[in-house]
Protein backbone atom coordinates (compact mmCIF):
# COMPACT_ATOMS: atom_id res chain seq x y z
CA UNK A 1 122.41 197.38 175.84
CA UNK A 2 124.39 197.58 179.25
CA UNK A 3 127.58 198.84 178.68
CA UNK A 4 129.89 197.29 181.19
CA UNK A 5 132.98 199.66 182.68
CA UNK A 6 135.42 196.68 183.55
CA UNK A 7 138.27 199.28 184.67
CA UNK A 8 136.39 200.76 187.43
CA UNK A 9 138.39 203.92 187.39
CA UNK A 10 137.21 206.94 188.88
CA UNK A 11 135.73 209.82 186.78
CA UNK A 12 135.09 213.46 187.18
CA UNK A 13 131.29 215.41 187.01
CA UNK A 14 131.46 219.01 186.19
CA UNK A 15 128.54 220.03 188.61
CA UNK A 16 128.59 223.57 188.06
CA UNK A 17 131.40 225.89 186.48
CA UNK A 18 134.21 225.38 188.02
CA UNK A 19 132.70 222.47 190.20
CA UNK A 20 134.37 219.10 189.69
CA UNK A 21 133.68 215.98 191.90
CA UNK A 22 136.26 212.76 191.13
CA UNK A 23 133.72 210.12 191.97
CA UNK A 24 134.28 205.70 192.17
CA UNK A 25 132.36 204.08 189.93
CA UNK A 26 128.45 203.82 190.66
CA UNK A 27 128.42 200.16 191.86
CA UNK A 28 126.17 197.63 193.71
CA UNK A 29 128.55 198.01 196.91
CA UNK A 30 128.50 201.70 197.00
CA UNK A 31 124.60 201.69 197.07
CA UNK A 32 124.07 198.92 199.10
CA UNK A 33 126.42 200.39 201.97
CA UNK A 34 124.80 204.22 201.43
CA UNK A 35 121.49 202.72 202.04
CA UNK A 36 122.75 200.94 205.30
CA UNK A 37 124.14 204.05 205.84
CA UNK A 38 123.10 205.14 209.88
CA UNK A 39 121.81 208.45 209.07
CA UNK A 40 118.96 207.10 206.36
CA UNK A 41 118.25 204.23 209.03
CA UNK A 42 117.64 207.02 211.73
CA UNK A 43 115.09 209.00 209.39
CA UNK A 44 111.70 208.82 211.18
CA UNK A 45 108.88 206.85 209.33
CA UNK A 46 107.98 210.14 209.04
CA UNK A 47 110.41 211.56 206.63
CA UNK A 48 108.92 212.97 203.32
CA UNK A 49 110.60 211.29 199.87
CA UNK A 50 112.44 214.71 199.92
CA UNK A 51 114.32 214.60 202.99
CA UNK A 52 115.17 210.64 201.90
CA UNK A 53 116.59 211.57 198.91
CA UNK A 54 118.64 214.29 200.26
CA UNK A 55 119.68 211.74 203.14
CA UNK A 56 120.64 209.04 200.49
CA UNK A 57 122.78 211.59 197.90
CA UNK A 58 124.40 212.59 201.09
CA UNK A 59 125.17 209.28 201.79
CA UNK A 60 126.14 208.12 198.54
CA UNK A 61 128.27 211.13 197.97
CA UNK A 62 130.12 210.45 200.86
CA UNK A 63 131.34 206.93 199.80
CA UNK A 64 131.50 208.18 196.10
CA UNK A 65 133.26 211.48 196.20
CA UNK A 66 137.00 211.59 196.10
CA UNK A 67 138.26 214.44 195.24
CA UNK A 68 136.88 217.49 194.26
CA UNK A 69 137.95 220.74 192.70
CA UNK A 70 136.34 224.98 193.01
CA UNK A 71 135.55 224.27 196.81
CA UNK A 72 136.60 226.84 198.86
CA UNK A 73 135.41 228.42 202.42
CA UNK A 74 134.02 231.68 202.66
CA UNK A 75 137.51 233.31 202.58
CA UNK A 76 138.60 230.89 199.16
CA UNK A 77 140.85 228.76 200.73
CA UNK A 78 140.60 225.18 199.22
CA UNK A 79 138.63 223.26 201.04
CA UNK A 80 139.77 219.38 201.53
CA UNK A 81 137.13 216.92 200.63
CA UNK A 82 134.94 215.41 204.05
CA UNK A 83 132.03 214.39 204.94
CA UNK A 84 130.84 217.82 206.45
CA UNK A 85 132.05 219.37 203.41
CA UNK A 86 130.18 217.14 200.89
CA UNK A 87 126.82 217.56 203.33
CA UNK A 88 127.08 221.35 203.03
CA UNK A 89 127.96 221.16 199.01
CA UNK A 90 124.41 219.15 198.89
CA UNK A 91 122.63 221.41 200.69
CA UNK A 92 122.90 223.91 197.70
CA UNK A 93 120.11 222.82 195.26
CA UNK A 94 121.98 223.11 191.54
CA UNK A 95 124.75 221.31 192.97
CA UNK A 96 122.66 218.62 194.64
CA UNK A 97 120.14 218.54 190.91
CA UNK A 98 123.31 217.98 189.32
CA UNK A 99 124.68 214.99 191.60
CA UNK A 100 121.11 213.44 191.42
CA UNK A 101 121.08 213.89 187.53
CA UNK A 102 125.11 212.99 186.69
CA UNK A 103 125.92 210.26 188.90
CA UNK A 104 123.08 208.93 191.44
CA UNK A 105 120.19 209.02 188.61
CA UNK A 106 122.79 206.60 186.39
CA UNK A 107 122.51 203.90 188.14
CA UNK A 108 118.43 204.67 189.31
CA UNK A 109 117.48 204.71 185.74
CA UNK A 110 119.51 201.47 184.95
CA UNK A 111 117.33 199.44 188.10
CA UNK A 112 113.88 201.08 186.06
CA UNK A 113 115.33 199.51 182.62
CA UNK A 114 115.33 195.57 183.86
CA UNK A 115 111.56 196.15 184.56
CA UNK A 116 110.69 197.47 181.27
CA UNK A 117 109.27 194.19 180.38
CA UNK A 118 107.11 194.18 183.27
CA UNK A 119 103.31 193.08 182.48
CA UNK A 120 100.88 196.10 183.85
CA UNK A 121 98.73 194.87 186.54
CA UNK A 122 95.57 197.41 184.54
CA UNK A 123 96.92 197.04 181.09
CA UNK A 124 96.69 194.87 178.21
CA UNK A 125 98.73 192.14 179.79
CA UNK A 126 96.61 191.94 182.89
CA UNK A 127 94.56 189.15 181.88
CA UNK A 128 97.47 187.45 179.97
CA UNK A 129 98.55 183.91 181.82
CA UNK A 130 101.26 182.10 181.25
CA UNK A 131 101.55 180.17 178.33
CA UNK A 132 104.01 177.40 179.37
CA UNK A 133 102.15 177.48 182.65
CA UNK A 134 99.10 175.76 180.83
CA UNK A 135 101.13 173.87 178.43
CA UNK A 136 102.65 171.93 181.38
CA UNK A 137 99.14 171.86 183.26
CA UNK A 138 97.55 170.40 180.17
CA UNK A 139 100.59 167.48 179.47
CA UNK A 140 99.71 167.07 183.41
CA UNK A 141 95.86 166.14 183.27
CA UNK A 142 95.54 165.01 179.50
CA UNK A 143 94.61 161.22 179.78
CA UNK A 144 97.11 158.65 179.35
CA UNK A 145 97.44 155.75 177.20
């Protein structure tokens, strides 16, 4: 069952102890612009499926994240939420695990759900056809009277 979040009010992740990120709700908009986002469209063909998803958590954090709380520079000042900031808060692995797992991950696992039903092009239903398919073909030739 999908469970549908009609208020669309922001929520907090606790990342790490005494991590918080206020993030907008995961929607179709958010991930649509993140993958439009410049920096994924200037990876090289190249680019391994680690520094994509690195590129796109950046990139969805940036549109996602809006607030945050236990950032601090290296003298522990608070640190206002940017774009720099959230790039260099992803480059340290539990915090960028935990963003993957808590918020981006959500919505990924939801998109693998809807194909659940999918037939398996080497399993049991590879041979299956269509019933309705031949029910129509057969109305379609059988002789007429």
């Amino acid at each position: 069952m999908i469970r549908l979040n009609l208020t669309a009010a922001p929520t907090w992740l606790t990342l790490a102890s005494g991590l918080r990120l206020q993030v907008a709700p995961l929607t179709t908009a958010l991930m649509v612009s993140a993958r439009a986002d410049p920096t994924i469209e200037a990876l090289p063909d190249t680019a391994t499926q680690e520094e994509l998803a690195l590129a796109m958590a950046k990139a969805v954090a940036r549109r996602a994240v809006l607030d945050w709380e236990g950032v601090g520079d290296d003298a522990g000042n608070i640190v206002p939420v940017s774009p720099e900031g959230i790039g260099a808060l992803l480059e340290i692995w539990p915090v960028f695990e935990a963003f993957q797992t808590q918020y981006v991950a959500k919505g990924l696992i939801l998109d693998a759900e809807k194909n659940v039903s999918a037939p398996l092009p080497n399993g049991p239903s590879a041979g299956a056809t269509g019933t309705a398919r031949h029910a129509r073909s057969a109305a379609q030739t059988a002789p007429q009277d």
